[in-house]
C-alpha atoms as a PDB file:
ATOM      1  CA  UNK A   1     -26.410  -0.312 -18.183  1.00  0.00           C
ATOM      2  CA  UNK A   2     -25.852   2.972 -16.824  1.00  0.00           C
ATOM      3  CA  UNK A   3     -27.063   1.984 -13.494  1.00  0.00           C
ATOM      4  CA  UNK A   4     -24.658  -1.536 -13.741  1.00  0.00           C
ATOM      5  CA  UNK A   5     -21.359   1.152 -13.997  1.00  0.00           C
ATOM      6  CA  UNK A   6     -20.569   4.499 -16.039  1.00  0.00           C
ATOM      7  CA  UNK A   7     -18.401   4.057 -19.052  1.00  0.00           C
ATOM      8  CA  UNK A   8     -14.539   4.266 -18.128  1.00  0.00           C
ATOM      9  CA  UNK A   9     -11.603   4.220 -20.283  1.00  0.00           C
ATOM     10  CA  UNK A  10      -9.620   2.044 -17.937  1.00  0.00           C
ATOM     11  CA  UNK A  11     -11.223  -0.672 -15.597  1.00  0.00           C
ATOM     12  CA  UNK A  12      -8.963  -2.680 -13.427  1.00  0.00           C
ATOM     13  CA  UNK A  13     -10.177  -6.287 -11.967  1.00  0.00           C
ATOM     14  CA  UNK A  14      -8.768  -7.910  -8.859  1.00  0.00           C
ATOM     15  CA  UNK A  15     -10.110 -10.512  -6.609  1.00  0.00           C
ATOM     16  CA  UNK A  16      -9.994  -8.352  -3.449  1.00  0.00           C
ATOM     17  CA  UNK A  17     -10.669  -5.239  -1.996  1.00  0.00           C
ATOM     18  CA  UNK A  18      -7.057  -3.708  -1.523  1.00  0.00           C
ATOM     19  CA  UNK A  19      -5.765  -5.580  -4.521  1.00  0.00           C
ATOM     20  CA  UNK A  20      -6.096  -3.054  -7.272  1.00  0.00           C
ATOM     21  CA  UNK A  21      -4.294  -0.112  -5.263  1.00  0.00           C
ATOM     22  CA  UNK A  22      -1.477  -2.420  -4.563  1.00  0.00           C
ATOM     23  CA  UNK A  23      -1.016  -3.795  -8.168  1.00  0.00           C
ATOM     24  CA  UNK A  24      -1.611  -0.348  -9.662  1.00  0.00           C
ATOM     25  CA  UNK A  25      -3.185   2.702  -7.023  1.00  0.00           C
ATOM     26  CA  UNK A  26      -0.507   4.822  -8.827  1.00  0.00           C
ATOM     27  CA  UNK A  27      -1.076   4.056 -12.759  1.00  0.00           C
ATOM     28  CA  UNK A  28      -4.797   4.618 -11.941  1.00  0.00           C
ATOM     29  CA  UNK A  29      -3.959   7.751 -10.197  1.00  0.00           C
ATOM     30  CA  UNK A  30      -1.674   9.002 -12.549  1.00  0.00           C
ATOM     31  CA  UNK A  31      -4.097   7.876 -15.544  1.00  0.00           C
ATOM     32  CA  UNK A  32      -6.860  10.311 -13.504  1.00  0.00           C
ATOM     33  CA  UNK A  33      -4.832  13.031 -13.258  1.00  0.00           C
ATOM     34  CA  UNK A  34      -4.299  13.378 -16.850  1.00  0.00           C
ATOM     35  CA  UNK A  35      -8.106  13.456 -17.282  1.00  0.00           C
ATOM     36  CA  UNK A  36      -8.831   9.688 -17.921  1.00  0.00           C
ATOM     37  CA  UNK A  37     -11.520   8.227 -16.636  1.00  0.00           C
ATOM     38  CA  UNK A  38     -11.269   5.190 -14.126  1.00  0.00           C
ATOM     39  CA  UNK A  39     -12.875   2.226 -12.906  1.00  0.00           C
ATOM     40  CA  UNK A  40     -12.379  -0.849 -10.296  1.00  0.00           C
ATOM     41  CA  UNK A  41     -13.934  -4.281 -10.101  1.00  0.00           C
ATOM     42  CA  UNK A  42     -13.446  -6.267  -7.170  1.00  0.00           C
ATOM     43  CA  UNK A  43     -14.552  -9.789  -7.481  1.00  0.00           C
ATOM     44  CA  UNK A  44     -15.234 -10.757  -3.756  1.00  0.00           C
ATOM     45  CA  UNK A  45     -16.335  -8.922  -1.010  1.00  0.00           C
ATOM     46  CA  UNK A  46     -13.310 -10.097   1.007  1.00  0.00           C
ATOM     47  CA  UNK A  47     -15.340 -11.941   3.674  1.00  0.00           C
ATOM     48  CA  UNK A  48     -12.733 -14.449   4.251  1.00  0.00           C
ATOM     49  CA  UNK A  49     -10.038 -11.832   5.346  1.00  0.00           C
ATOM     50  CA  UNK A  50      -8.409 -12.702   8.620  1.00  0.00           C
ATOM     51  CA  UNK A  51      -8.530  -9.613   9.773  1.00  0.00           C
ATOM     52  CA  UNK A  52     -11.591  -6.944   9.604  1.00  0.00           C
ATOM     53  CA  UNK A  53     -14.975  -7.652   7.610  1.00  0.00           C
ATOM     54  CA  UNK A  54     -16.202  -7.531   4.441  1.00  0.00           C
ATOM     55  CA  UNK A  55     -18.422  -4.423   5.425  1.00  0.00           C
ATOM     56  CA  UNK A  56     -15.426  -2.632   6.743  1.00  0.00           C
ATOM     57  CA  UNK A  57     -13.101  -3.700   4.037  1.00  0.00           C
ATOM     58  CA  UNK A  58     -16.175  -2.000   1.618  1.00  0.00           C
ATOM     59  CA  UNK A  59     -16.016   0.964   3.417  1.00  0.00           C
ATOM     60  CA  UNK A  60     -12.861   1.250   3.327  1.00  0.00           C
ATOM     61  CA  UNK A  61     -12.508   0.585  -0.577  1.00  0.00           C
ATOM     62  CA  UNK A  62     -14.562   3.552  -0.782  1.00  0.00           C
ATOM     63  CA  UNK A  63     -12.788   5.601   0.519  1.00  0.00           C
ATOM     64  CA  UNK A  64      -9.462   4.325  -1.300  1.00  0.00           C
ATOM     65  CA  UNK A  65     -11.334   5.102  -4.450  1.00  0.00           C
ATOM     66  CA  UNK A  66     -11.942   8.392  -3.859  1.00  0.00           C
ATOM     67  CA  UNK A  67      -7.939   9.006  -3.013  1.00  0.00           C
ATOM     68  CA  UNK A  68      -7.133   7.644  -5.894  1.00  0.00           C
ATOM     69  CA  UNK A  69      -9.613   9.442  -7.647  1.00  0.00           C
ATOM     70  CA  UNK A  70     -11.518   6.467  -9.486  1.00  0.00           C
ATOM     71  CA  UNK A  71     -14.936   7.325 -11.459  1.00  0.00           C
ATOM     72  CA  UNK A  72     -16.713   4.031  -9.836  1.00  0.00           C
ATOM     73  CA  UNK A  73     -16.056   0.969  -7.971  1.00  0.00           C
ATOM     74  CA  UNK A  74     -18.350  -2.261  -8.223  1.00  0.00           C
ATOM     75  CA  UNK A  75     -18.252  -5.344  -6.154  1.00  0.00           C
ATOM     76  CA  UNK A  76     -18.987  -8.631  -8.266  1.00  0.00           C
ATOM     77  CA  UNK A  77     -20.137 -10.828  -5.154  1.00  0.00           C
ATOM     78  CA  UNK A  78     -18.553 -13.784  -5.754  1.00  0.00           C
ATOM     79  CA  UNK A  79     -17.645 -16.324  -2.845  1.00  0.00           C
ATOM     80  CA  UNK A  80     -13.848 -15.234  -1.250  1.00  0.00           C
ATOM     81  CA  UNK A  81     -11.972 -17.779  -1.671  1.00  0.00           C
ATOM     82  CA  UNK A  82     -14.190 -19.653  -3.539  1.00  0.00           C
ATOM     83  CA  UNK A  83     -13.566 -17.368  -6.973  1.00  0.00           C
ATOM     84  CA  UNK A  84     -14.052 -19.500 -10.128  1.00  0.00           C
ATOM     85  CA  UNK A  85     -14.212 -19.096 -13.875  1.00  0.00           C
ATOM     86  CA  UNK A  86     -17.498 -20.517 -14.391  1.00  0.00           C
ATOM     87  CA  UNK A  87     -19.896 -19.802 -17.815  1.00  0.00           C
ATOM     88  CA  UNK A  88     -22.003 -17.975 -15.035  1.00  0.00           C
ATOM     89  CA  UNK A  89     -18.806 -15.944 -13.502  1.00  0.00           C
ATOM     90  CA  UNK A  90     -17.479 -15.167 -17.457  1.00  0.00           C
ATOM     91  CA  UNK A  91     -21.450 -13.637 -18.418  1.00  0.00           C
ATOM     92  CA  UNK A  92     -21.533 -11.910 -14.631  1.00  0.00           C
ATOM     93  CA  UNK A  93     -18.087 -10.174 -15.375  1.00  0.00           C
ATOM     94  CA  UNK A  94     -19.087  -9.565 -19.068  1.00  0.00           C
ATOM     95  CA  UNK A  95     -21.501  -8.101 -18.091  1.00  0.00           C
ATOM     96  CA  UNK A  96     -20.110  -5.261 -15.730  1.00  0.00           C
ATOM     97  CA  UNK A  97     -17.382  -5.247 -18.919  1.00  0.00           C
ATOM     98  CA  UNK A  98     -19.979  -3.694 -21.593  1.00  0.00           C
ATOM     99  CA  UNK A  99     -21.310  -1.405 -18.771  1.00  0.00           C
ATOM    100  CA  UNK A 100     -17.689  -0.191 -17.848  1.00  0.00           C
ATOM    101  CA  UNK A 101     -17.029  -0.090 -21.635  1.00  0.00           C
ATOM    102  CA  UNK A 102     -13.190   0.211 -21.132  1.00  0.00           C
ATOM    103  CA  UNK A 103     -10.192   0.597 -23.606  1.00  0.00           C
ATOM    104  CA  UNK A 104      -8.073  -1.021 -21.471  1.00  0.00           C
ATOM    105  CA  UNK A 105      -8.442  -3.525 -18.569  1.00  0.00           C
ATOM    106  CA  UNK A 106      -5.552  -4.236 -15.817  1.00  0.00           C
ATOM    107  CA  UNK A 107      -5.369  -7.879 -14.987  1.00  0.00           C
ATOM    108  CA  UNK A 108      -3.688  -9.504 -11.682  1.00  0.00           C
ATOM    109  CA  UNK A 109      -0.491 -10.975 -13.384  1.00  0.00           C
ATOM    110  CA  UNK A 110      -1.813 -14.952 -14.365  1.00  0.00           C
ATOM    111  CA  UNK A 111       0.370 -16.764 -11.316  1.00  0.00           C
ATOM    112  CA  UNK A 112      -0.055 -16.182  -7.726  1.00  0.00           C
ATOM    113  CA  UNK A 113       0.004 -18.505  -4.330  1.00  0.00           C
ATOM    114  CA  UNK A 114      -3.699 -17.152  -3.975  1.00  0.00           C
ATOM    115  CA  UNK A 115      -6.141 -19.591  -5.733  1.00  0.00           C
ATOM    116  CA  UNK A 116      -8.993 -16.092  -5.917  1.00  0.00           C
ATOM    117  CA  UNK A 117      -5.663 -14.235  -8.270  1.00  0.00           C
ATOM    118  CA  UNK A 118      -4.921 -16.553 -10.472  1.00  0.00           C
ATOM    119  CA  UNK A 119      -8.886 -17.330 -11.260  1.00  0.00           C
ATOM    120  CA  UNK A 120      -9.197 -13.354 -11.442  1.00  0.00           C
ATOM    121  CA  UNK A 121      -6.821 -13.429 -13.991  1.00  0.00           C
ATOM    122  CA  UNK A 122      -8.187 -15.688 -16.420  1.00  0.00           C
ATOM    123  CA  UNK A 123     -11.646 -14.644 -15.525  1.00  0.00           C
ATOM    124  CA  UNK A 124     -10.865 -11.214 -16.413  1.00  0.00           C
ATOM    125  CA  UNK A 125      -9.775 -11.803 -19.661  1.00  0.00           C
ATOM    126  CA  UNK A 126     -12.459 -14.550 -20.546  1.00  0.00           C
ATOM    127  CA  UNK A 127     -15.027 -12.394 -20.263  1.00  0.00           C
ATOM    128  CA  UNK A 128     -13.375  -9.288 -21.610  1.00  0.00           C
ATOM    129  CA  UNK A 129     -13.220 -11.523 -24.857  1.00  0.00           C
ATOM    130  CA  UNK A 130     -17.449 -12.659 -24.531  1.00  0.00           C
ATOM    131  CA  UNK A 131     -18.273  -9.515 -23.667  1.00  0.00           C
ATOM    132  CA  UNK A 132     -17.542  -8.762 -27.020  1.00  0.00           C
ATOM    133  CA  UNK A 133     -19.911 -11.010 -28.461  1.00  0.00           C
ATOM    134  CA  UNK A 134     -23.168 -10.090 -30.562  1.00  0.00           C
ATOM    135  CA  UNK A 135     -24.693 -12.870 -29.421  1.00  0.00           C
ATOM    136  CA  UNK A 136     -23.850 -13.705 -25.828  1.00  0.00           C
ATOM    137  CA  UNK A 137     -27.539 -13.443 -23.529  1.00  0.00           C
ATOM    138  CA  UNK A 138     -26.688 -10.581 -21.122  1.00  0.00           C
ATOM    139  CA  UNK A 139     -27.248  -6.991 -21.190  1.00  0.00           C
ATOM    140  CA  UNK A 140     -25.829  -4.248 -23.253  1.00  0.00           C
ATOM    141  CA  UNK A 141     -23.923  -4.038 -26.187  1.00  0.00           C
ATOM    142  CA  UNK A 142     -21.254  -5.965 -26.915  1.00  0.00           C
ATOM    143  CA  UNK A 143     -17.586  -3.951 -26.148  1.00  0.00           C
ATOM    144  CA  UNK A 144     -14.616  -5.828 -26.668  1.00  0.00           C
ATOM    145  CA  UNK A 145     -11.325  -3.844 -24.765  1.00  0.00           C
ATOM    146  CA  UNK A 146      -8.690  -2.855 -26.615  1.00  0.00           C
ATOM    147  CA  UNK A 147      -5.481  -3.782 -24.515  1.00  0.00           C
ATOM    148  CA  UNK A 148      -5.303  -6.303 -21.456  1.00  0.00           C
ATOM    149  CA  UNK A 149      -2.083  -5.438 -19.323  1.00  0.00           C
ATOM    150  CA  UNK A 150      -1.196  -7.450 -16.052  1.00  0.00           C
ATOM    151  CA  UNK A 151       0.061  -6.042 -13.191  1.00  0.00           C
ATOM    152  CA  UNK A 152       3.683  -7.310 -12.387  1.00  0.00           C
ATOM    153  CA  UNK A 153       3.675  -5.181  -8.931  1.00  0.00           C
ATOM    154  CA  UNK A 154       5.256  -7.837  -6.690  1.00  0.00           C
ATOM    155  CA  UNK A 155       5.926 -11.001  -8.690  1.00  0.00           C
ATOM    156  CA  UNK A 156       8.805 -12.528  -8.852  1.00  0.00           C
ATOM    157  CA  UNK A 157       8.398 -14.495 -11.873  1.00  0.00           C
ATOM    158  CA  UNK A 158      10.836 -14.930 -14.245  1.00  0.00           C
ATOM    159  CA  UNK A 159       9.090 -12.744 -17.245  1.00  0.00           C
ATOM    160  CA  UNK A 160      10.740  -8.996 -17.931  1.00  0.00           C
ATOM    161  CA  UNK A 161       7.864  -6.144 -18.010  1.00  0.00           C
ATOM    162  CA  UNK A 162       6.919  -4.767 -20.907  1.00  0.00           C
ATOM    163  CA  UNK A 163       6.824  -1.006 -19.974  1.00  0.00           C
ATOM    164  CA  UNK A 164       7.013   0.109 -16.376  1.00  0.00           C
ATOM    165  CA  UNK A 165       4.496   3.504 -15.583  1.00  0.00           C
ATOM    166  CA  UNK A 166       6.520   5.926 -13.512  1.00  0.00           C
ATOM    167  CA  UNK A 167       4.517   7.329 -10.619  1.00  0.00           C
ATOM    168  CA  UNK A 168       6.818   9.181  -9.045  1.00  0.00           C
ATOM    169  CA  UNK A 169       4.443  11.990  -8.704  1.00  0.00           C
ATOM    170  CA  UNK A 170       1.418   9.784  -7.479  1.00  0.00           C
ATOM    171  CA  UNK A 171       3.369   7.721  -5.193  1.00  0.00           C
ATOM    172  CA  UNK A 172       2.016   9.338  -2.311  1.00  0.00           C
ATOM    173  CA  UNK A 173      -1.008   9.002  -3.868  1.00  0.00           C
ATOM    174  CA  UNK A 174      -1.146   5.051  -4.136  1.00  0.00           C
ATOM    175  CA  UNK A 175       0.352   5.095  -0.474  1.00  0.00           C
ATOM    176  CA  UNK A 176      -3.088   7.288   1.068  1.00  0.00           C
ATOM    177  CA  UNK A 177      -4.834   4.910  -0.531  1.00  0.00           C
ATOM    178  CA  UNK A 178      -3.616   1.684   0.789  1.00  0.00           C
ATOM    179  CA  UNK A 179      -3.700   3.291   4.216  1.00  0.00           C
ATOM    180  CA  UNK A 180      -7.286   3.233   3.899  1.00  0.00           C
ATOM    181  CA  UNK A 181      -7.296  -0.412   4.170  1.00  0.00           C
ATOM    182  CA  UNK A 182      -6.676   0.118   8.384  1.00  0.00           C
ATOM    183  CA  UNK A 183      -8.272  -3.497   8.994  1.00  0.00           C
ATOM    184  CA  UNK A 184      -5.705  -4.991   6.652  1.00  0.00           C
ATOM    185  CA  UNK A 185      -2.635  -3.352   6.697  1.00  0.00           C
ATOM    186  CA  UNK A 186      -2.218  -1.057  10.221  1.00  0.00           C
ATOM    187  CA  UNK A 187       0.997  -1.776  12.325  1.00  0.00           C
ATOM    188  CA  UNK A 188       1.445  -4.611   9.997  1.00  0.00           C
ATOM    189  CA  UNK A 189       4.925  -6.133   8.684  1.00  0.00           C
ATOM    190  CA  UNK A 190       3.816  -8.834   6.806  1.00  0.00           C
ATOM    191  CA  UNK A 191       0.267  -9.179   4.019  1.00  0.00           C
ATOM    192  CA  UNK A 192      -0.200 -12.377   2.922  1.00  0.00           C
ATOM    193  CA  UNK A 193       1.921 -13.592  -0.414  1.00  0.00           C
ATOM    194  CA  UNK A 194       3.505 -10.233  -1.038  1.00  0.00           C
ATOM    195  CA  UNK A 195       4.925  -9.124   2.285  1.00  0.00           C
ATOM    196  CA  UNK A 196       5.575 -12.463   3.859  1.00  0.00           C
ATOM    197  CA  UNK A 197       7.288  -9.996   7.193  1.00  0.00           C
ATOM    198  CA  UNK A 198      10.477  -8.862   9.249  1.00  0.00           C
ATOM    199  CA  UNK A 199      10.963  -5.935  10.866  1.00  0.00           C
ATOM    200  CA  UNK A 200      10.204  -3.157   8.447  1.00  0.00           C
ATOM    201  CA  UNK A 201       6.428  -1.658   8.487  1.00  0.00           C
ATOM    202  CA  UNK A 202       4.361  -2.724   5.485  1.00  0.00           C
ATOM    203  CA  UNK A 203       4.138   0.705   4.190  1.00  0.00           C
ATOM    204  CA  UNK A 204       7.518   0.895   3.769  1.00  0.00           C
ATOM    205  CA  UNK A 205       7.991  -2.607   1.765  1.00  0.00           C
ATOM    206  CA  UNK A 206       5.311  -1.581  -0.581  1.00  0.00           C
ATOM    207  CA  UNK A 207       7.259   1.940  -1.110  1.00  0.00           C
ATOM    208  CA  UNK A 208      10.407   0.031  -2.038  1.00  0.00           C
ATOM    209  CA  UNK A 209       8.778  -2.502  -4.605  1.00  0.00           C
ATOM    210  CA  UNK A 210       7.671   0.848  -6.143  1.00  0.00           C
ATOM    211  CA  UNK A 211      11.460   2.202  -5.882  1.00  0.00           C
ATOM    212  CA  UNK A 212      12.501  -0.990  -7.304  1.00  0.00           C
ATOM    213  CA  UNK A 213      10.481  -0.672 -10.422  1.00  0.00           C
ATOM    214  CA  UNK A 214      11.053   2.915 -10.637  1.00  0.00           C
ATOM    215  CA  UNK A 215      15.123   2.053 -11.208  1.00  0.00           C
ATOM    216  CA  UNK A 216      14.169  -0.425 -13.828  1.00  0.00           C
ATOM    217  CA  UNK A 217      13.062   3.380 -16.276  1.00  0.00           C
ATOM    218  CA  UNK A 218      15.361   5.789 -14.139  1.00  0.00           C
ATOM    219  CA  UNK A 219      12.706   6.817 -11.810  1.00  0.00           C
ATOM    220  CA  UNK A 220      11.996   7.444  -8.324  1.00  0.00           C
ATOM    221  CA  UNK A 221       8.699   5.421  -8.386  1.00  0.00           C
ATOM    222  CA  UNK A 222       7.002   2.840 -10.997  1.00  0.00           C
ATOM    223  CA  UNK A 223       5.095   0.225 -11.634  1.00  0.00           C
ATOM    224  CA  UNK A 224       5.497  -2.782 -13.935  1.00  0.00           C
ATOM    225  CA  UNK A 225       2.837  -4.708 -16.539  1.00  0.00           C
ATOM    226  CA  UNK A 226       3.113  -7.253 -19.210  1.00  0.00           C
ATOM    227  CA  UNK A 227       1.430  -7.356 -22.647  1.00  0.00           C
ATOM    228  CA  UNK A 228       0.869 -11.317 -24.027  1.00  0.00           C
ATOM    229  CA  UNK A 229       1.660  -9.173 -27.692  1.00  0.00           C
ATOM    230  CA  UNK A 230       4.324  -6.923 -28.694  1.00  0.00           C
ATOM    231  CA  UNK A 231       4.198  -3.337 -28.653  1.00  0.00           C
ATOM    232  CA  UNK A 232       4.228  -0.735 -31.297  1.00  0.00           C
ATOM    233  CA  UNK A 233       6.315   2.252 -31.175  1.00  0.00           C
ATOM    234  CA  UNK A 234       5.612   5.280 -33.975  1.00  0.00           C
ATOM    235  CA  UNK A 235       9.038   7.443 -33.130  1.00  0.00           C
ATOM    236  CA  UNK A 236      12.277   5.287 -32.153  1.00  0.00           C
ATOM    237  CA  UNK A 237      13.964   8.687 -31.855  1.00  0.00           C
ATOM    238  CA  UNK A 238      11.647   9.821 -28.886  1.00  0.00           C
ATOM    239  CA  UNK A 239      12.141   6.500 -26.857  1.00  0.00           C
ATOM    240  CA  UNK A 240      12.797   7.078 -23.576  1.00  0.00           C
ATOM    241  CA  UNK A 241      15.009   5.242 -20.260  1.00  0.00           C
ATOM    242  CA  UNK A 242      19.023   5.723 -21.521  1.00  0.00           C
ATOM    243  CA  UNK A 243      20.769   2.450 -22.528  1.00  0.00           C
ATOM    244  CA  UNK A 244      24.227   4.000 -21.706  1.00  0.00           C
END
């Protein structure tokens, strides 16, 4: 399994190439920093992209890994814009899931106006449950994660994060990254459901979704998840972000 993807303690699974640094480039970059090891998933190639290829846009995820300083990226192969949570998709994904061997996987959050998010979403965490199965026909042993978070970065839905991850110092970080993606974002002002346009460059938008988030904890920078259960906290004296 070794030769499928190395074992990481935090995998996150988009549809698209580009997706995971804009849900989470600086969480994954902050997470490496402090010695954790990190993985991606894309689901698609991104073939269907308006703008680019999907041998560019591969290139170009490679390189955004290595800013961000992930220990592997895979490519799933499924159809762009044709995602879908098959039996077949849930054992393929399951299968890259006991390889990765993860504590914790970062979903896309479970809405979106893309048809390829939402299915990532629930595909993700379908086959994060099988691949926890003794008995389910793929390869290598069964590894169930610990935590699922999703990735709030951009939503607008009307659910409150659970914890926002301040990456105020890997802000710059997440922002080299997403400047790989030349074919997608360059000279751009608009990117697809997110950025829907006006005057200001793209790069700047996505910095001031960060800023946003950031004020929600009293940052400069953050981003936002959700947990389906409640947290735990061990010391209510050492909680952090002032209520007064």
């Amino acid at each position: 399994m070794s030769e499928l993807a190395p074992p990481v303690d935090i995998l996150a699974i988009a549809a698209h190439r580009d997706d995971v640094e804009l849900l989470c480039g600086g969480t994954l970059a902050r997470a490496a920093a402090q010695g954790y090891r990190t993985g991606i998933l894309d689901l698609t190639r991104g073939e269907m992209g308006t703008a680019g290829s999907a041998d560019l846009r591969g290139e170009e995820a490679e390189a955004a890994a290595a800013v961000l300083g992930v220990t592997a990226r895979r490519n799933a192969g499924f159809p762009d814009a044709g995602l879908e949570n098959t039996p077949a998709a849930r054992a393929h994904v399951a299968a890259f899931i006991r390889a990765f061997r993860p504590r914790v996987v970062i979903l896309p959050f479970m809405e979106g106006r893309h048809p390829d998010h939402r299915v990532a979403s629930q595909l993700g965490y379908d086959a994060s449950f099988l691949a926890g199965l003794s008995k389910l026909p793929i390869p290598g042993e069964p590894h169930r994660p610990v935590k699922i978070l999703y990735a709030l970065t951009y939503r607008e839905n009307a659910v409150k994060p659970t914890f926002v991850v301040d990456i105020t110092d890997h802000v710059e970080t997440k922002m080299r990254a997403i400047a790989c993606y030349e074919s997608q974002f360059g000279g751009r002002t608009w990117g697809g459901e997110v950025f829907p346009g006006g005057e200001r460059p793209l790069y700047d938008q996505v910095r001031m979704h960060a800023a946003r988030y950031g004020s929600l904890i009293r940052t400069e920078y953050g981003e936002p998840f959700y947990t389906a259960e409640t947290m735990a906290v061990d010391d209510v004296v050492a909680l952090e972000v002032r209520s007064i």
